[in-house]
N, C-alpha and C. Protein backbone atom coordinates (compact mmCIF):
# COMPACT_ATOMS: atom_id res chain seq x y z
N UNK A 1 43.52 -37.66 -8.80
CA UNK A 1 44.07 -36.54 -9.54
C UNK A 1 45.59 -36.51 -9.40
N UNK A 2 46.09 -36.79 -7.90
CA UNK A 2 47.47 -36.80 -8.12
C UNK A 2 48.15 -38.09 -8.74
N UNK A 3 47.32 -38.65 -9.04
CA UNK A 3 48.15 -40.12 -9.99
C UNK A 3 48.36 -39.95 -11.26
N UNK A 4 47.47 -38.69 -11.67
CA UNK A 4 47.19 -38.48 -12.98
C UNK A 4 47.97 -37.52 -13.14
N UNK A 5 48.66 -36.26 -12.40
CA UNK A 5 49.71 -35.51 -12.46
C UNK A 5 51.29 -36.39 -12.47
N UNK A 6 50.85 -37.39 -11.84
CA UNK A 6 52.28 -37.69 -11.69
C UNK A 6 52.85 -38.49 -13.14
N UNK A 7 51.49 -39.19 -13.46
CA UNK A 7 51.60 -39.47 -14.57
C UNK A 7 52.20 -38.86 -16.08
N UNK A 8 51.33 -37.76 -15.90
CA UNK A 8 51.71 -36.33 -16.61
C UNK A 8 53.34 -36.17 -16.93
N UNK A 9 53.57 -35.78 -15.56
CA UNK A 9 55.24 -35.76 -15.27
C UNK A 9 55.79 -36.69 -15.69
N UNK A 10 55.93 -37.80 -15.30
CA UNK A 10 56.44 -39.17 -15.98
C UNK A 10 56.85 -39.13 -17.41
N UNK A 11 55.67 -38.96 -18.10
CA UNK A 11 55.28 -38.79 -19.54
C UNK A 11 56.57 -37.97 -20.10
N UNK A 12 56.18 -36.07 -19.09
CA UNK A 12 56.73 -35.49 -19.89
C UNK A 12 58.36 -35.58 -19.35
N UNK A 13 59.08 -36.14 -18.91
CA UNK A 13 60.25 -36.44 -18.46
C UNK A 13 61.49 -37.44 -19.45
N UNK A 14 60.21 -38.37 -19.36
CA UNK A 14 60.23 -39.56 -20.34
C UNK A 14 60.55 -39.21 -21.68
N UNK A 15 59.78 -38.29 -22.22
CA UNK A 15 60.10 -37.83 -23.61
C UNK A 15 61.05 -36.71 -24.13
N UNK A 16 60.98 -35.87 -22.74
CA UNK A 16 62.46 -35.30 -22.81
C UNK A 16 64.01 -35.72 -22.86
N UNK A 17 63.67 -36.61 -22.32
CA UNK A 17 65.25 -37.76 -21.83
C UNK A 17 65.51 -38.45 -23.07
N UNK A 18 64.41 -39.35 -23.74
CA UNK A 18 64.12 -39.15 -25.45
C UNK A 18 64.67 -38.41 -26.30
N UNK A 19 63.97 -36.83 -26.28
CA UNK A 19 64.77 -36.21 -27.12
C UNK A 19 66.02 -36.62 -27.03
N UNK A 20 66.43 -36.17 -25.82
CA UNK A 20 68.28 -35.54 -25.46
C UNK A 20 68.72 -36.85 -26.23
N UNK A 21 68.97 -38.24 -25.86
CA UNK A 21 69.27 -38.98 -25.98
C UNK A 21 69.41 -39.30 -27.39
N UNK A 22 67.80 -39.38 -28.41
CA UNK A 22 68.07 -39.63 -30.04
C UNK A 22 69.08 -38.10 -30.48
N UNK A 23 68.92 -37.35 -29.67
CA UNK A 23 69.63 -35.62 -30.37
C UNK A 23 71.24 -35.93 -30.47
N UNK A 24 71.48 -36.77 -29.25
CA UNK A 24 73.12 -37.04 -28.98
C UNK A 24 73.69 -38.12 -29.89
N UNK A 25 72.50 -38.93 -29.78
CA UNK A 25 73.27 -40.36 -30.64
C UNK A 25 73.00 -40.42 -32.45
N UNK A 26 72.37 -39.03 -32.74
CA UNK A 26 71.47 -39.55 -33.96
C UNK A 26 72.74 -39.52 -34.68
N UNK A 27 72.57 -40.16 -35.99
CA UNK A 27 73.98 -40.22 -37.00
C UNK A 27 73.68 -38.75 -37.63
N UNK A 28 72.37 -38.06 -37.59
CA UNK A 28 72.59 -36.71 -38.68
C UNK A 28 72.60 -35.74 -38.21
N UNK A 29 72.91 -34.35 -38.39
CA UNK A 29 72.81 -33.15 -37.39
C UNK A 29 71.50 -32.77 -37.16
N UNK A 30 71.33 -31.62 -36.01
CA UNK A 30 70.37 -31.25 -35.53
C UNK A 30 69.53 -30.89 -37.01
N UNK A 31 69.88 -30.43 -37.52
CA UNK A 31 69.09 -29.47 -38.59
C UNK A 31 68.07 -30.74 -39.35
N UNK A 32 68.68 -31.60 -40.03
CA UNK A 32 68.44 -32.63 -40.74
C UNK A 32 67.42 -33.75 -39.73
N UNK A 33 67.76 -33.38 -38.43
CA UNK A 33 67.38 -34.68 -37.74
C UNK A 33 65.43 -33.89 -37.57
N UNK A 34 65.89 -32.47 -36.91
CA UNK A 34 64.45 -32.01 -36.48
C UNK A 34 63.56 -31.98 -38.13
N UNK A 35 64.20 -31.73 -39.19
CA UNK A 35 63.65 -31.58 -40.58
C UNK A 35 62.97 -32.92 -40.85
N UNK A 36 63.91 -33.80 -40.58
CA UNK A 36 62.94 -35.46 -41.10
C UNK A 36 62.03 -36.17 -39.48
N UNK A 37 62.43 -35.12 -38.47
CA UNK A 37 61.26 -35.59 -37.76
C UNK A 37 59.41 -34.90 -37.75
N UNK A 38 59.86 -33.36 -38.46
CA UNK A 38 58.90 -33.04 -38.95
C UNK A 38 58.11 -33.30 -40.41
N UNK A 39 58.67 -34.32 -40.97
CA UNK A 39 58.71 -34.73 -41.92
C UNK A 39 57.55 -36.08 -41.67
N UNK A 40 58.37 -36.83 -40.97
CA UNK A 40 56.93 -37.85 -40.50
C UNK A 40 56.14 -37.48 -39.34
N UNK A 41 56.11 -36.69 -38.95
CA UNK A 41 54.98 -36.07 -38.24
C UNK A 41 53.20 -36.04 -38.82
N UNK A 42 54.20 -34.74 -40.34
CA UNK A 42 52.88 -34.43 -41.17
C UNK A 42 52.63 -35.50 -41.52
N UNK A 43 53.16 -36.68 -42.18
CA UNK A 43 53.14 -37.66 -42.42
C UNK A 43 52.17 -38.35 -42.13
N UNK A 44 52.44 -38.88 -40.56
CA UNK A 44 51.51 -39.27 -39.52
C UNK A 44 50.00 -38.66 -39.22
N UNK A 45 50.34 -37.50 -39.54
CA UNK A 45 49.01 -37.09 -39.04
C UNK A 45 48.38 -37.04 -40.64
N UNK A 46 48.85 -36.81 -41.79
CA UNK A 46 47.91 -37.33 -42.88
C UNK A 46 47.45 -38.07 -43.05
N UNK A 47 47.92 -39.88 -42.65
CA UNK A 47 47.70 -40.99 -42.34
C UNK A 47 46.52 -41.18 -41.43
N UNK A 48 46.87 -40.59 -40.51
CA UNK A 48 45.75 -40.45 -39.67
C UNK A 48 44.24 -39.93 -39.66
N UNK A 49 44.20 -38.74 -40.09
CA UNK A 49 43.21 -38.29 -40.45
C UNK A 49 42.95 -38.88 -42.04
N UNK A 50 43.29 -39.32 -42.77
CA UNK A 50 42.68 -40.19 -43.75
C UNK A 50 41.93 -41.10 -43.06
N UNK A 51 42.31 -41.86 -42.43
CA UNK A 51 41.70 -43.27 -41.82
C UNK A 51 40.22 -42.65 -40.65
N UNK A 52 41.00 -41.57 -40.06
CA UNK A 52 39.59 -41.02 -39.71
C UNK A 52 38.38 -40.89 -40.47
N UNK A 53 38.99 -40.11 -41.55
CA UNK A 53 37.84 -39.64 -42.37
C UNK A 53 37.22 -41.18 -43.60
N UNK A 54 38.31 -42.04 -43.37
CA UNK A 54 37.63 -43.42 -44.23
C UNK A 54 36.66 -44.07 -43.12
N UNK A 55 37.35 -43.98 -41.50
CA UNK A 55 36.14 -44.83 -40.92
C UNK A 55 34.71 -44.06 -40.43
N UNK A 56 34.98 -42.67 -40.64
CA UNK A 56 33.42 -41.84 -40.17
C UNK A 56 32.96 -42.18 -41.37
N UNK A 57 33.07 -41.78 -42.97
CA UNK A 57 32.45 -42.42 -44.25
C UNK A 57 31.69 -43.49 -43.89
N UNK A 58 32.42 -44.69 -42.94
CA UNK A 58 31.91 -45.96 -43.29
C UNK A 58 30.94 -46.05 -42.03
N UNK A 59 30.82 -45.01 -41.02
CA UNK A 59 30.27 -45.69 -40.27
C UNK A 59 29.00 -44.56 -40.67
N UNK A 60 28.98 -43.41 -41.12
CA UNK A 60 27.70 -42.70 -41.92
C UNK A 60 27.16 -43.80 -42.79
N UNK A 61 27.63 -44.56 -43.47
CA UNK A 61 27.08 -45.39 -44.21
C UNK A 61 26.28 -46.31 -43.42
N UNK A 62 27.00 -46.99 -42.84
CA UNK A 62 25.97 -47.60 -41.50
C UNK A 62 24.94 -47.07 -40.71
N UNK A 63 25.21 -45.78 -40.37
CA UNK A 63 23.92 -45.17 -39.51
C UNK A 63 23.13 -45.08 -40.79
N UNK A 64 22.99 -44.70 -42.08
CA UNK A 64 21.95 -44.19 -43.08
C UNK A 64 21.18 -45.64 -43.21
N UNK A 65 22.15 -46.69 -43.07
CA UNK A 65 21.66 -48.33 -43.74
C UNK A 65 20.28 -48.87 -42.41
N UNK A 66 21.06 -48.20 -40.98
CA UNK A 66 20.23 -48.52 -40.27
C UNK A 66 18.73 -47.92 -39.64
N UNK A 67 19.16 -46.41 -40.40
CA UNK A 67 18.19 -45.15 -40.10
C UNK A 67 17.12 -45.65 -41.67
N UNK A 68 17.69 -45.85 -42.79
CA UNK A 68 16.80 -46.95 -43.54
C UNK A 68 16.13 -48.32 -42.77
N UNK A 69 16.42 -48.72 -42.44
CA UNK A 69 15.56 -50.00 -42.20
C UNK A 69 14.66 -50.02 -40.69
N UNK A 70 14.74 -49.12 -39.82
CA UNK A 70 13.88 -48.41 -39.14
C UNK A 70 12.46 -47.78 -39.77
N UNK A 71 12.86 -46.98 -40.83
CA UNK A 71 11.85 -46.52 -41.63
C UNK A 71 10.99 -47.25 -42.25
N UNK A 72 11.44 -48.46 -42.54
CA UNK A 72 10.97 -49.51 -43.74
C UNK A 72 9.87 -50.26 -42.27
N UNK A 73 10.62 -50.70 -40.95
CA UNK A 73 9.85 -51.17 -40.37
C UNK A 73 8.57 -50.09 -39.78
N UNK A 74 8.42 -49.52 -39.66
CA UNK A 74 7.42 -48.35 -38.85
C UNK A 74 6.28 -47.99 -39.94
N UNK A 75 6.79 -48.38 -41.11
CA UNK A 75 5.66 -47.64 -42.23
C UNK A 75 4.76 -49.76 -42.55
């Protein structure tokens, strides 16, 4: 458990130092910079949950193909 806190910490340290760092060096101001990082965020997560929802589709398709041919053998 404490490897996994420290981990934690690490993480969130790591990505703070991140921020500061792209916030100081970015070429655009704060306003513009947090606007196009929320920008590919939604982005990301539309992307994402598409592909979710394309690979549960495909794998319902598979359980029905295999919950078919179960049936076919038993009868």
């Amino acid at each position: 458990m404490r490897r996994l806190l420290s981990l934690l910490v690490g993480f969130a340290i790591g990505a703070a130092a991140g921020y500061v760092l792209m916030t100081l060096f970015s070429p655009v101001n704060g306003d513009e910079l947090r606007s196009n990082m929320r920008e590919h965020y939604a982005a990301s997560l539309r992307a994402g949950r598409q592909a979710a929802a394309e690979k549960r589709a495909e794998l319902e398709k598979e359980l029905a193909e295999l919950r078919a041919g179960n049936k076919e053998e038993t009868t």
